[in-house]
PDB file of N, CA and C in Angstrom:
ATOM      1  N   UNK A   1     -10.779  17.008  -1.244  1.00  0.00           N
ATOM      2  CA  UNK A   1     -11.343  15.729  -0.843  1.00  0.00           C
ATOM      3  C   UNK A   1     -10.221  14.730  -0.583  1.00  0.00           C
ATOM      4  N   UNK A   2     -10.064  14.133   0.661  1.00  0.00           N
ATOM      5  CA  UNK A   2      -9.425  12.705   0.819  1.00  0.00           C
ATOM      6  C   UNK A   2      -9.189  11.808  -0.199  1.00  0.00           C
ATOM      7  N   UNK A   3      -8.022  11.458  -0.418  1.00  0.00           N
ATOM      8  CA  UNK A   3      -8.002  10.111  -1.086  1.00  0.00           C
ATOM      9  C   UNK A   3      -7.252   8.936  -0.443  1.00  0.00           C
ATOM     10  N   UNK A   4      -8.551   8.142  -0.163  1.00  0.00           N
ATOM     11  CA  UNK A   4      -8.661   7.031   0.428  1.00  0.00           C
ATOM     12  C   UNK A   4      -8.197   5.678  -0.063  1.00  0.00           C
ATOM     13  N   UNK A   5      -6.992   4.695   0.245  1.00  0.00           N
ATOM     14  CA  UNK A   5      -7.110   3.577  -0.538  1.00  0.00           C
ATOM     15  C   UNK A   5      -7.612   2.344   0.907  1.00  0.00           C
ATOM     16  N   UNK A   6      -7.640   1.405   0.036  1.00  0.00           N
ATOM     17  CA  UNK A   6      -8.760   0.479   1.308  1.00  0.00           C
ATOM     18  C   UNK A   6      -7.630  -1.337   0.637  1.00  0.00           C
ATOM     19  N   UNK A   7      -6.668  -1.347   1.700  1.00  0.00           N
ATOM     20  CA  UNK A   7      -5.558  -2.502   1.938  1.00  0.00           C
ATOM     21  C   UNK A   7      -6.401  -3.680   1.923  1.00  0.00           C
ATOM     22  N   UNK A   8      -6.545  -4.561   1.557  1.00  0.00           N
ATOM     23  CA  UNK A   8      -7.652  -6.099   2.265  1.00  0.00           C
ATOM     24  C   UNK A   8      -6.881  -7.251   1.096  1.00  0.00           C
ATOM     25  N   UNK A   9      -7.544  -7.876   1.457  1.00  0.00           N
ATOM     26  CA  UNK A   9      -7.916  -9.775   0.765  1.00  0.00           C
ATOM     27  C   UNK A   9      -8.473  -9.698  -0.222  1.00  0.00           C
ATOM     28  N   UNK A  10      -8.087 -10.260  -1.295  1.00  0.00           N
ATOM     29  CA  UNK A  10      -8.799 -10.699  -2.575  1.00  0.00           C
ATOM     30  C   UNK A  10      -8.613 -11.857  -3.137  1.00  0.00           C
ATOM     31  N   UNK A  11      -9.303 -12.294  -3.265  1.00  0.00           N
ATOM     32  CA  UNK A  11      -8.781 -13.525  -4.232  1.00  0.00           C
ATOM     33  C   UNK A  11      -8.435 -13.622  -5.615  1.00  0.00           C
ATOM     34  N   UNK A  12      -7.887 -14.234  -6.674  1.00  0.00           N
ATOM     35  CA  UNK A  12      -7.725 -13.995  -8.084  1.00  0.00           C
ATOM     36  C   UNK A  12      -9.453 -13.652  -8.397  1.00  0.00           C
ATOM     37  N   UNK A  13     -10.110 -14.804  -8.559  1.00  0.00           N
ATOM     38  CA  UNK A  13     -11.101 -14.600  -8.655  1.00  0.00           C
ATOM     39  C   UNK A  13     -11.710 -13.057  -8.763  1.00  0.00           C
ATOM     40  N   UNK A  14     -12.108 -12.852  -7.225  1.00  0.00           N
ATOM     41  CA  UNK A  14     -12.759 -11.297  -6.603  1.00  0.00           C
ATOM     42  C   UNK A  14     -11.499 -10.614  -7.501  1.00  0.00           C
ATOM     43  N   UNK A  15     -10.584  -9.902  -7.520  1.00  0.00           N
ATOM     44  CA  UNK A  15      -9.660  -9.481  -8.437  1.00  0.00           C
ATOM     45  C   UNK A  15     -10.177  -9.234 -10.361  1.00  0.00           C
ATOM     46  N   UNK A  16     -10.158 -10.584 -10.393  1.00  0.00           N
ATOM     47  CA  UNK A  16     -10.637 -10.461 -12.199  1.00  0.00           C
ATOM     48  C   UNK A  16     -11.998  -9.483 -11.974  1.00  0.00           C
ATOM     49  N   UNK A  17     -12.752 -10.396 -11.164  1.00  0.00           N
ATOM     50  CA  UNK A  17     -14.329  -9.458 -11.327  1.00  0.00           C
ATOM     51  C   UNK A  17     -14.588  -7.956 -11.020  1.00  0.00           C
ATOM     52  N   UNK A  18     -13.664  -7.384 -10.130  1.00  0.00           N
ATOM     53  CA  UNK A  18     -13.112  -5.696 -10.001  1.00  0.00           C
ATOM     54  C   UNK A  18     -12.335  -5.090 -10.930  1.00  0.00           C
ATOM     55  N   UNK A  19     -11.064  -5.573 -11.586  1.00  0.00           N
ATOM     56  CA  UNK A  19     -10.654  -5.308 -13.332  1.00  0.00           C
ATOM     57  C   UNK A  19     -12.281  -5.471 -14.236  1.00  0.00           C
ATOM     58  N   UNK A  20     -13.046  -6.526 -14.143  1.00  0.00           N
ATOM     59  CA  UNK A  20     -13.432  -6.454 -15.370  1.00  0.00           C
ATOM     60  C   UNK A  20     -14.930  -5.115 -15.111  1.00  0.00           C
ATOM     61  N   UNK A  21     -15.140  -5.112 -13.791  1.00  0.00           N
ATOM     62  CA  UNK A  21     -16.320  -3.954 -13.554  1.00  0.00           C
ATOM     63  C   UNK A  21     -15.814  -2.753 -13.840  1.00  0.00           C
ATOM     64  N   UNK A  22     -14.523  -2.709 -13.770  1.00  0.00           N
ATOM     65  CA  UNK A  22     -13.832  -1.508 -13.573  1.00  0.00           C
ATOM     66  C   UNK A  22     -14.143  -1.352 -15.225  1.00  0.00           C
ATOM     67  N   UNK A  23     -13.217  -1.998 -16.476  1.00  0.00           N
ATOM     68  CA  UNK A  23     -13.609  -1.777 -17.505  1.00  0.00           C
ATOM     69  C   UNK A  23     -14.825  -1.396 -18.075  1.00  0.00           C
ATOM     70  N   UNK A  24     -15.871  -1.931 -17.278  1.00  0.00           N
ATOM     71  CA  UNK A  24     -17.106  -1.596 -17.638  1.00  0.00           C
ATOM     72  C   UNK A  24     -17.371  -0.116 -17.356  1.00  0.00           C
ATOM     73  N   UNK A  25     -16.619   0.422 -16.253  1.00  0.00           N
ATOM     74  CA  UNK A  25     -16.920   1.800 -16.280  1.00  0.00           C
ATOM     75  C   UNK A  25     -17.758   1.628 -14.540  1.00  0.00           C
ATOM     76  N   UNK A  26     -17.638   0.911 -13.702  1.00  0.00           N
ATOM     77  CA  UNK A  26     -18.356   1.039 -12.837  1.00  0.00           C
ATOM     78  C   UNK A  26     -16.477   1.282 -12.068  1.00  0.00           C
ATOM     79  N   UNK A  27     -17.251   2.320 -10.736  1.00  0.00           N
ATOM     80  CA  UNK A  27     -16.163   2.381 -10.122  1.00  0.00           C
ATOM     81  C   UNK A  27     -15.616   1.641  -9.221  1.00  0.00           C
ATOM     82  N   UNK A  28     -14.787   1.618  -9.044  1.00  0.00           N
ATOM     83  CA  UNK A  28     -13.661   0.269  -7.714  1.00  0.00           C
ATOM     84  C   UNK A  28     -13.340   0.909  -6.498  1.00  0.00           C
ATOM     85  N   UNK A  29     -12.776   2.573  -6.529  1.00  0.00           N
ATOM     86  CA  UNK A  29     -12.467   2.749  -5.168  1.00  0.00           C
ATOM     87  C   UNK A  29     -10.854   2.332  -5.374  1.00  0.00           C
ATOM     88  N   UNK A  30      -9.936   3.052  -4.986  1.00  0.00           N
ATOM     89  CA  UNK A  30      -8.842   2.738  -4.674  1.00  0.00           C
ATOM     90  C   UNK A  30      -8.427   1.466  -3.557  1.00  0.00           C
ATOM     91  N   UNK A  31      -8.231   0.522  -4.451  1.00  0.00           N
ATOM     92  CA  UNK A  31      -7.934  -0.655  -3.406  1.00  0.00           C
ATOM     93  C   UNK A  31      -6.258  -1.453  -3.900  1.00  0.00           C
ATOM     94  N   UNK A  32      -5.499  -1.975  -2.745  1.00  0.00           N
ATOM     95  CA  UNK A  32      -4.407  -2.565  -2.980  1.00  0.00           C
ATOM     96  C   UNK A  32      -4.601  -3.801  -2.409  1.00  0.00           C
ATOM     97  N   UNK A  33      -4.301  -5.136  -2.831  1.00  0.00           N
ATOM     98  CA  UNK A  33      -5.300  -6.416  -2.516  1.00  0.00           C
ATOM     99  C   UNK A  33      -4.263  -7.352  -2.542  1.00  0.00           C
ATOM    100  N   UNK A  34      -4.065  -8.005  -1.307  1.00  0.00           N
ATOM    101  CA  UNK A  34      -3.604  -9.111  -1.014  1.00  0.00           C
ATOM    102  C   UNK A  34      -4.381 -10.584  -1.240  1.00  0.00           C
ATOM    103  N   UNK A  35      -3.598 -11.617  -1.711  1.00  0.00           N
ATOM    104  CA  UNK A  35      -4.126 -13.182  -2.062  1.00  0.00           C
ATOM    105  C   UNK A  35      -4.010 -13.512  -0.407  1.00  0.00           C
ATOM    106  N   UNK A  36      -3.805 -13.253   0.626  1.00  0.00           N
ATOM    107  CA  UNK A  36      -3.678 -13.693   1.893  1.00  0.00           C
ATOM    108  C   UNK A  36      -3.931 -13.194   2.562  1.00  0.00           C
ATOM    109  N   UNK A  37      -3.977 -13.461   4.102  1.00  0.00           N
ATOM    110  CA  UNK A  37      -3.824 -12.485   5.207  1.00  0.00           C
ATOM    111  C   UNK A  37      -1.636 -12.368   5.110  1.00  0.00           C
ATOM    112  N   UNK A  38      -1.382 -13.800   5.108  1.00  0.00           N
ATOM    113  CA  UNK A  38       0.240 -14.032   5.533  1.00  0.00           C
ATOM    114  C   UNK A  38       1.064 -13.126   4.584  1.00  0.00           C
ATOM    115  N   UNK A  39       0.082 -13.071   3.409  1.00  0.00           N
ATOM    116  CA  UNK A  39       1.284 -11.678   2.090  1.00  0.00           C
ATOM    117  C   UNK A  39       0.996 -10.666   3.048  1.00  0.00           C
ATOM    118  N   UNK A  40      -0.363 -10.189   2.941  1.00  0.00           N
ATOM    119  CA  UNK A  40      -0.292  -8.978   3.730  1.00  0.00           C
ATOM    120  C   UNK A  40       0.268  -8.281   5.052  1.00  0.00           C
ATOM    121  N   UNK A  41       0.298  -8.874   6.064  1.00  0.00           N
ATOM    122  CA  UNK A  41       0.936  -8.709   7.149  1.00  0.00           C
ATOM    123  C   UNK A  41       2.548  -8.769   6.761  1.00  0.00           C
ATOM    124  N   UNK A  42       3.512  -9.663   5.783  1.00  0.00           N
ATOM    125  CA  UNK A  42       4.385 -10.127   5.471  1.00  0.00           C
ATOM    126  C   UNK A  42       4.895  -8.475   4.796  1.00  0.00           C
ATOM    127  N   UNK A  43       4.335  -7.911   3.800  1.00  0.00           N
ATOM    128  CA  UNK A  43       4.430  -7.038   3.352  1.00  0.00           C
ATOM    129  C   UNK A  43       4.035  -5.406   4.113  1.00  0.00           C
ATOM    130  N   UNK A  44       3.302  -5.723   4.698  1.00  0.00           N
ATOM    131  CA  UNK A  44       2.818  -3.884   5.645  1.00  0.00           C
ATOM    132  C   UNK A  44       3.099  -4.814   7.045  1.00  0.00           C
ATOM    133  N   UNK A  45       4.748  -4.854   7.288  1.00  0.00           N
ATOM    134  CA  UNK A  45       5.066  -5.298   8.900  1.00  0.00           C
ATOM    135  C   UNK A  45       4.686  -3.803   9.261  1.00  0.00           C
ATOM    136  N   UNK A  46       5.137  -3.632  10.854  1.00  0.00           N
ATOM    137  CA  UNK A  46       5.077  -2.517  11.861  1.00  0.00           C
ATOM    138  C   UNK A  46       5.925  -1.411  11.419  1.00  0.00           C
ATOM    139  N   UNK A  47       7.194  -1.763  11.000  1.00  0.00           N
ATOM    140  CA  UNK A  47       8.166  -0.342  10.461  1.00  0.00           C
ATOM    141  C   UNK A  47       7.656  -0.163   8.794  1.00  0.00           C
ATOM    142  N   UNK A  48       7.322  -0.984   8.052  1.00  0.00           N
ATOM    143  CA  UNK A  48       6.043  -0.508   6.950  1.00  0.00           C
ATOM    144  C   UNK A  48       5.384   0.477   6.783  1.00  0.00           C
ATOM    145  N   UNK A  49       4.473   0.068   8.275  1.00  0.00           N
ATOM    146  CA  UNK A  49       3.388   0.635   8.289  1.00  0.00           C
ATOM    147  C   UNK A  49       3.768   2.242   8.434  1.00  0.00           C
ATOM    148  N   UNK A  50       4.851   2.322   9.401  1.00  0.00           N
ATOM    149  CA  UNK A  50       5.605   3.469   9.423  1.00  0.00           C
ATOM    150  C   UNK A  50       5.762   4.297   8.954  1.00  0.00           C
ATOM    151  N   UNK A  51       6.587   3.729   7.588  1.00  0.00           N
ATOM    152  CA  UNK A  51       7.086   4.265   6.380  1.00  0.00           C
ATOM    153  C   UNK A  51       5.291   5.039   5.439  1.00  0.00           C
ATOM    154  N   UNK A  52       4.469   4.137   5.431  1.00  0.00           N
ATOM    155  CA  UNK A  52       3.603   4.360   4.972  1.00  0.00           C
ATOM    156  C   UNK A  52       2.944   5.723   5.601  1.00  0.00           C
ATOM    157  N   UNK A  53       3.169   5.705   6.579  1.00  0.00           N
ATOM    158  CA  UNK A  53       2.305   6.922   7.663  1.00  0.00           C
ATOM    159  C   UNK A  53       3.420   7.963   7.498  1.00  0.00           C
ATOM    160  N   UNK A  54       4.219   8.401   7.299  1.00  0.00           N
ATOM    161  CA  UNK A  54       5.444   8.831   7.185  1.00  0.00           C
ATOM    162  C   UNK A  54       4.846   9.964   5.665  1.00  0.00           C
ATOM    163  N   UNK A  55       4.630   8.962   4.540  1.00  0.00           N
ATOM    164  CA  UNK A  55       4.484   9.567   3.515  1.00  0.00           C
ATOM    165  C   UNK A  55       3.370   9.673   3.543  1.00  0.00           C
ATOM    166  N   UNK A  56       1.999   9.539   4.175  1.00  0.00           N
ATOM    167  CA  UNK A  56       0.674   9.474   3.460  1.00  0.00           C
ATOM    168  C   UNK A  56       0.370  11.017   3.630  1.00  0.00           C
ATOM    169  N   UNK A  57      -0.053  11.229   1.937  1.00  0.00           N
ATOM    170  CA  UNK A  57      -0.945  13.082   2.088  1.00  0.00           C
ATOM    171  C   UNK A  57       0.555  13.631   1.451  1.00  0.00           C
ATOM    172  N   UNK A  58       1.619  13.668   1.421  1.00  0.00           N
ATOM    173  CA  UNK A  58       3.164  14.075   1.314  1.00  0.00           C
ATOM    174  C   UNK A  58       3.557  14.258   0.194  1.00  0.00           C
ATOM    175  N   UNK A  59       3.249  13.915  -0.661  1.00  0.00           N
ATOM    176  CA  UNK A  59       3.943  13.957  -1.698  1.00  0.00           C
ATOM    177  C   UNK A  59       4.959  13.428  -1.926  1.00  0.00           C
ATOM    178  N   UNK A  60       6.037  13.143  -3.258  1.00  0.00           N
ATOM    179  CA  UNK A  60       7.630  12.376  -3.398  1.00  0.00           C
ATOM    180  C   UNK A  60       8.007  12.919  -2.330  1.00  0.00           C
ATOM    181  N   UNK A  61       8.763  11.959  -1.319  1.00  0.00           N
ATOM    182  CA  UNK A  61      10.180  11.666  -0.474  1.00  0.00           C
ATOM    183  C   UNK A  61      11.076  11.346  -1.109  1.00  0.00           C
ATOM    184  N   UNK A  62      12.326  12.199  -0.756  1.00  0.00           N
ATOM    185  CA  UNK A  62      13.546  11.084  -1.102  1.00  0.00           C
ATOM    186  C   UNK A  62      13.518  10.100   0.052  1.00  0.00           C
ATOM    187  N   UNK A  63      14.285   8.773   0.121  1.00  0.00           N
ATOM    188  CA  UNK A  63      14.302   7.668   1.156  1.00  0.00           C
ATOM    189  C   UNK A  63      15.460   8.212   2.263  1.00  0.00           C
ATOM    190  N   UNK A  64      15.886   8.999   2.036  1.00  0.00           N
ATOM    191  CA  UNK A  64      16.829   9.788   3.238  1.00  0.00           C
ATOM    192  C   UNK A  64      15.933  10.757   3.771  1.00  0.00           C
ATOM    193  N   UNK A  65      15.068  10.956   3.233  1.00  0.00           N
ATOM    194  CA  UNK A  65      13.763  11.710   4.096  1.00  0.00           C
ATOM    195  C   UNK A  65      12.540  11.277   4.896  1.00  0.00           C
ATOM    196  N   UNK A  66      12.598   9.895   4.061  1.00  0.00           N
ATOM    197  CA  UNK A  66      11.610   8.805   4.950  1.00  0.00           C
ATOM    198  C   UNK A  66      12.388   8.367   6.106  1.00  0.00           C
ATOM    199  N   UNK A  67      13.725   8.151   5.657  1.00  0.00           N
ATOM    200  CA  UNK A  67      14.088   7.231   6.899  1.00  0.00           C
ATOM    201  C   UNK A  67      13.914   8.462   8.494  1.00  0.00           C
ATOM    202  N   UNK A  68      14.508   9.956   7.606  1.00  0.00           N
ATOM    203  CA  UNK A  68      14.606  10.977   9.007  1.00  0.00           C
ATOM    204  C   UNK A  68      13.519  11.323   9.614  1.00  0.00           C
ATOM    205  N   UNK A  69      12.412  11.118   9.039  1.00  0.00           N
ATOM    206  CA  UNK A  69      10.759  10.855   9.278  1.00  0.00           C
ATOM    207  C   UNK A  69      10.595   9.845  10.279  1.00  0.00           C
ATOM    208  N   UNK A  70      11.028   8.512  10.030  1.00  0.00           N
ATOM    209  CA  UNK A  70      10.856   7.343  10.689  1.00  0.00           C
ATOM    210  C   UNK A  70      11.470   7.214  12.058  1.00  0.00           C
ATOM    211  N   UNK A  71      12.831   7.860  11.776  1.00  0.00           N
ATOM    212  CA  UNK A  71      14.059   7.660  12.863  1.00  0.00           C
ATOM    213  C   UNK A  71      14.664   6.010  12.031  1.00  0.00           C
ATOM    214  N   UNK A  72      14.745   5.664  11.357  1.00  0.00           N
ATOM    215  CA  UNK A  72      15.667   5.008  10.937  1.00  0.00           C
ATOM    216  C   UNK A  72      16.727   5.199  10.390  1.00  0.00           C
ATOM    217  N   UNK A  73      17.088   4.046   9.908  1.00  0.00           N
ATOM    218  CA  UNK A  73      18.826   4.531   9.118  1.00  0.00           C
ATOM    219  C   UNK A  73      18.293   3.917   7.160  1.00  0.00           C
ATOM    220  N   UNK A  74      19.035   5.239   6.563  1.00  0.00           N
ATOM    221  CA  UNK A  74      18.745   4.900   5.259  1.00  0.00           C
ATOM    222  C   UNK A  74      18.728   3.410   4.755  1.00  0.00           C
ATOM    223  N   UNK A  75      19.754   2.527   5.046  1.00  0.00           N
ATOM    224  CA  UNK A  75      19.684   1.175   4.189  1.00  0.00           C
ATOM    225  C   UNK A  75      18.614   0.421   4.879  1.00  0.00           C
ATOM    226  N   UNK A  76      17.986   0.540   6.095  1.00  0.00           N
ATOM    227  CA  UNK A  76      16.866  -0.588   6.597  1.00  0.00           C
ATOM    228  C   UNK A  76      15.824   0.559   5.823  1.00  0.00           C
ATOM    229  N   UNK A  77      15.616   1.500   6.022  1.00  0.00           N
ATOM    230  CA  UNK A  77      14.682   1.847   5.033  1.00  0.00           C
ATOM    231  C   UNK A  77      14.549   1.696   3.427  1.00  0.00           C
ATOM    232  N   UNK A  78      15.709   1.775   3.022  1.00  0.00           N
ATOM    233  CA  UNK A  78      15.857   1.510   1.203  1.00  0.00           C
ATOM    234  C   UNK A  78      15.495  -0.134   1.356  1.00  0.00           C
ATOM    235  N   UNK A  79      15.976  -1.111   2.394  1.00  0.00           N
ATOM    236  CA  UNK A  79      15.251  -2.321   2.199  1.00  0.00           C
ATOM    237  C   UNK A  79      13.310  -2.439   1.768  1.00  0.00           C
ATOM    238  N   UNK A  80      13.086  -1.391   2.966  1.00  0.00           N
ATOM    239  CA  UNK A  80      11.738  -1.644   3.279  1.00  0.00           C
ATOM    240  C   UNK A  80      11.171  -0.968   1.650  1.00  0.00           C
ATOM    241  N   UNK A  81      11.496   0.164   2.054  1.00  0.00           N
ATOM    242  CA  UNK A  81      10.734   0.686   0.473  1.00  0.00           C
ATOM    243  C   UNK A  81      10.890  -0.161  -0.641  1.00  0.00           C
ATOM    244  N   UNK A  82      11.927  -0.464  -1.149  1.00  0.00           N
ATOM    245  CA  UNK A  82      11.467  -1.439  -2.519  1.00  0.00           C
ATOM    246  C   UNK A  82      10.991  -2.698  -1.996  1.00  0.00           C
ATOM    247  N   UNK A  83      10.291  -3.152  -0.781  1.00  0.00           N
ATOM    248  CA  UNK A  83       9.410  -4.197  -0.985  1.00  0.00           C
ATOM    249  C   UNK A  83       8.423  -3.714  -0.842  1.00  0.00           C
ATOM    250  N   UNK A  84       7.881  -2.673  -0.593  1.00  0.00           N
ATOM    251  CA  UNK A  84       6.513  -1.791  -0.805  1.00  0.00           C
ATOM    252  C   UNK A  84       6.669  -1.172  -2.527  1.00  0.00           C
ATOM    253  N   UNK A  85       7.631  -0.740  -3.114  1.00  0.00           N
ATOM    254  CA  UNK A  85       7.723  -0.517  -4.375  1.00  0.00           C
ATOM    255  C   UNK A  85       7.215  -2.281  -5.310  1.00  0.00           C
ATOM    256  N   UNK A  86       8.129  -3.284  -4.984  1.00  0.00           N
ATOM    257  CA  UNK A  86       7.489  -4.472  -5.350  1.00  0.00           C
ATOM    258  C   UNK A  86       6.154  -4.862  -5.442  1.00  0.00           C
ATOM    259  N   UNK A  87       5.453  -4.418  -4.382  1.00  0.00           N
ATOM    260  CA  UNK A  87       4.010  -5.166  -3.924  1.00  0.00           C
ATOM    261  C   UNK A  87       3.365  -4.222  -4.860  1.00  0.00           C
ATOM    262  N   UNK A  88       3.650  -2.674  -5.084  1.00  0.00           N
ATOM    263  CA  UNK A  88       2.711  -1.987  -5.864  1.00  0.00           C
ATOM    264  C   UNK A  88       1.881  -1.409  -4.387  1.00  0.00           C
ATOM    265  N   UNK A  89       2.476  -1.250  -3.280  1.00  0.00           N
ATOM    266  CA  UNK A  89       1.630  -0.279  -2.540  1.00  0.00           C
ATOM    267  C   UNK A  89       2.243   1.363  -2.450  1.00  0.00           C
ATOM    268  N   UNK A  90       3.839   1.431  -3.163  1.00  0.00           N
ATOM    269  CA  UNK A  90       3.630   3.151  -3.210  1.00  0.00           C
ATOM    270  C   UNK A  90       4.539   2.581  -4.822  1.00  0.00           C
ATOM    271  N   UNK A  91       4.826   4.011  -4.790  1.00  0.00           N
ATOM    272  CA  UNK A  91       5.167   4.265  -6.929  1.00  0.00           C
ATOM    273  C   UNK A  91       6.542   5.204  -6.290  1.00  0.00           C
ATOM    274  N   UNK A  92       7.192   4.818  -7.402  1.00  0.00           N
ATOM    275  CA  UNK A  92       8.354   6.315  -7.608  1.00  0.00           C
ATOM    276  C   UNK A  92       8.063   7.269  -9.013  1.00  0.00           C
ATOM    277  N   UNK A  93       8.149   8.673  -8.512  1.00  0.00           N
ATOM    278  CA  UNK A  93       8.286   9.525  -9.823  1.00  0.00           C
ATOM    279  C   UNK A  93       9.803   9.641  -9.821  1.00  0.00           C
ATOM    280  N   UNK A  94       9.872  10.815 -10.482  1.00  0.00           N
ATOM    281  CA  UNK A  94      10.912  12.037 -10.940  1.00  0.00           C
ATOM    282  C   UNK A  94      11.103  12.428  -9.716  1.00  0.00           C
ATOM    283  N   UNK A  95      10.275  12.493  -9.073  1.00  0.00           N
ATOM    284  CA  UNK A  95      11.268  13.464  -7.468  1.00  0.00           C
ATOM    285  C   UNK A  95      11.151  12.586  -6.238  1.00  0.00           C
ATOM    286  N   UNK A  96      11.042  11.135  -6.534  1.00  0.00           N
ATOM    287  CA  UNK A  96      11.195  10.552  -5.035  1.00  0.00           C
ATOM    288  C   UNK A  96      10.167   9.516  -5.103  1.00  0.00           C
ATOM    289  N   UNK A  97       9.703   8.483  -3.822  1.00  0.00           N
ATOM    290  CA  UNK A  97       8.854   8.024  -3.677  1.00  0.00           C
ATOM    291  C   UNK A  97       7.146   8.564  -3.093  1.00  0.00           C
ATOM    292  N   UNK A  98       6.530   7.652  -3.700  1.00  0.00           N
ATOM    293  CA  UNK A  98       5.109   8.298  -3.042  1.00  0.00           C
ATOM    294  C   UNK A  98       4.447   7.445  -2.861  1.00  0.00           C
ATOM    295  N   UNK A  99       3.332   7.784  -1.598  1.00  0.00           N
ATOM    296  CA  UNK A  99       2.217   7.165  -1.312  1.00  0.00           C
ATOM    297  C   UNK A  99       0.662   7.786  -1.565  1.00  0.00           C
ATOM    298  N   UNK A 100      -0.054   8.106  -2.985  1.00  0.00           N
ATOM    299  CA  UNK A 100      -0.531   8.917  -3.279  1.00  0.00           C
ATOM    300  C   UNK A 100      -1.908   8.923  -2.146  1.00  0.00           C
ATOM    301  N   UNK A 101      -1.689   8.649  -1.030  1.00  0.00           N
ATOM    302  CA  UNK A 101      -3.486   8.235  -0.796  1.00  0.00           C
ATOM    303  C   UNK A 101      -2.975   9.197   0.411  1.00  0.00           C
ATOM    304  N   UNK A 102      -4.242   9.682   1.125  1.00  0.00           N
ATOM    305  CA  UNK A 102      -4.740  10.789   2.173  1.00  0.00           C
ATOM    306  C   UNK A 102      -5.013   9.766   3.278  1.00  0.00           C
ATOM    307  N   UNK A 103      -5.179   8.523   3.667  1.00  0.00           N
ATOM    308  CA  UNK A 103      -5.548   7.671   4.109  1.00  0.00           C
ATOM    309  C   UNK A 103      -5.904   6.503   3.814  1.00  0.00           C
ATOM    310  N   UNK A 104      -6.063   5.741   4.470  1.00  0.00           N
ATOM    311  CA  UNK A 104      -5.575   4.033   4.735  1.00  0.00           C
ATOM    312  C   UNK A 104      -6.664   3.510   5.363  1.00  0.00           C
ATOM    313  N   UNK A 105      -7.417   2.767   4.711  1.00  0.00           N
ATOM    314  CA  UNK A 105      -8.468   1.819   5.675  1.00  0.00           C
ATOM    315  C   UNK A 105      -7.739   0.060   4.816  1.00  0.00           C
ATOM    316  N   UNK A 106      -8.221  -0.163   5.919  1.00  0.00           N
ATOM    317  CA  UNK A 106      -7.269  -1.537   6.134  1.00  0.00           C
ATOM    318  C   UNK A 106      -8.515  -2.880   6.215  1.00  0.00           C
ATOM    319  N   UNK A 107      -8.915  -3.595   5.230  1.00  0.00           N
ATOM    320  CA  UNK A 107     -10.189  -4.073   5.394  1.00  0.00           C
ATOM    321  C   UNK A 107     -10.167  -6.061   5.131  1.00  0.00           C
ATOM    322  N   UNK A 108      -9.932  -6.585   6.495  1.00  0.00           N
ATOM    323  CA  UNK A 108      -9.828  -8.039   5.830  1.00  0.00           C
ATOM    324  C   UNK A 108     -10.995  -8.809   7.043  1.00  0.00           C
ATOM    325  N   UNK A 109     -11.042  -9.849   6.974  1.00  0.00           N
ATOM    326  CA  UNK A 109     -11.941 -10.831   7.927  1.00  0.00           C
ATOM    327  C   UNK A 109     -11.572 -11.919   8.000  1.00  0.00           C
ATOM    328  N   UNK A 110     -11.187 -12.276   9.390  1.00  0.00           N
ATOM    329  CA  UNK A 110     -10.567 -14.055   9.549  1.00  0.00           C
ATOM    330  C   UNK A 110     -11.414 -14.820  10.367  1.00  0.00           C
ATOM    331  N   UNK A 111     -11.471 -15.790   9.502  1.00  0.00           N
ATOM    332  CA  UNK A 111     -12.926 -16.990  10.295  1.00  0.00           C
ATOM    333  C   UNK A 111     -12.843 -18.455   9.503  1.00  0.00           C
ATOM    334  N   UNK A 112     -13.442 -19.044   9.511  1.00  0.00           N
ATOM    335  CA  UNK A 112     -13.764 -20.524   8.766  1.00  0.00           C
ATOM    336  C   UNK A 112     -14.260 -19.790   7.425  1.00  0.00           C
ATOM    337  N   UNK A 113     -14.083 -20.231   6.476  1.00  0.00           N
ATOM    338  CA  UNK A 113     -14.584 -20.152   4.909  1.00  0.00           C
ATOM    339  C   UNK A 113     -15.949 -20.314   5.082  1.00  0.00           C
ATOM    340  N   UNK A 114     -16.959 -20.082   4.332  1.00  0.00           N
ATOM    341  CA  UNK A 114     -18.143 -20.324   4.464  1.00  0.00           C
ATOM    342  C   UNK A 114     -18.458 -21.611   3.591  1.00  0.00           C
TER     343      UNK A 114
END
């Protein structure tokens, strides 16, 4: 089975109330949640997104394997990865970096506040 994480907008708010359902035992769904649209885009730019597609389904990379994946050069990639390591959208083990998810849905909405 796929494992799906779902990128979007949250607010602190929406945030506490998904921790605290979650405790309750109701499920959440793999989600990684931006306070903005401007974090998010700021954080998953275009060579990001890259990197992300690069590893998704893959298992640990070393970052000399992402970058030869990407066509980049190791240090613009060792930039990019630890600000995706920062945000908490991939993890490092014992053998490299990872992006544990099978796919990526990407879920936000821009309009007037209601």
């Amino acid at each position: 089975m796929d494992t799906i994480v779902t990128i979007g907008i949250a607010s602190v708010d929406e945030a506490k109330h998904r921790l605290a359902a979650a405790f309750r035992g109701e499920p959440q769904g793999n989600r990684i949640s931006f306070l903005n649209v401007e974090q998010l885009w700021k954080t998953l730019s275009p060579k990001r997104i890259d990197i992300l597609s690069a590893m998704t389904g893959q298992g640990p990379l070393s970052i000399r394997e992402i970058a030869r994946r990407v066509g980049r050069d190791v240090k613009a990639v060792h930039g990019d990865a630890h600000a995706l390591l920062s945000a908490g959208v991939i993890e490092r083990d014992g053998k490299g970096l990872v992006f544990p998810y099978d796919g990526v849905h990407v879920d936000f909405r821009l309009g007037l506040a209601a």
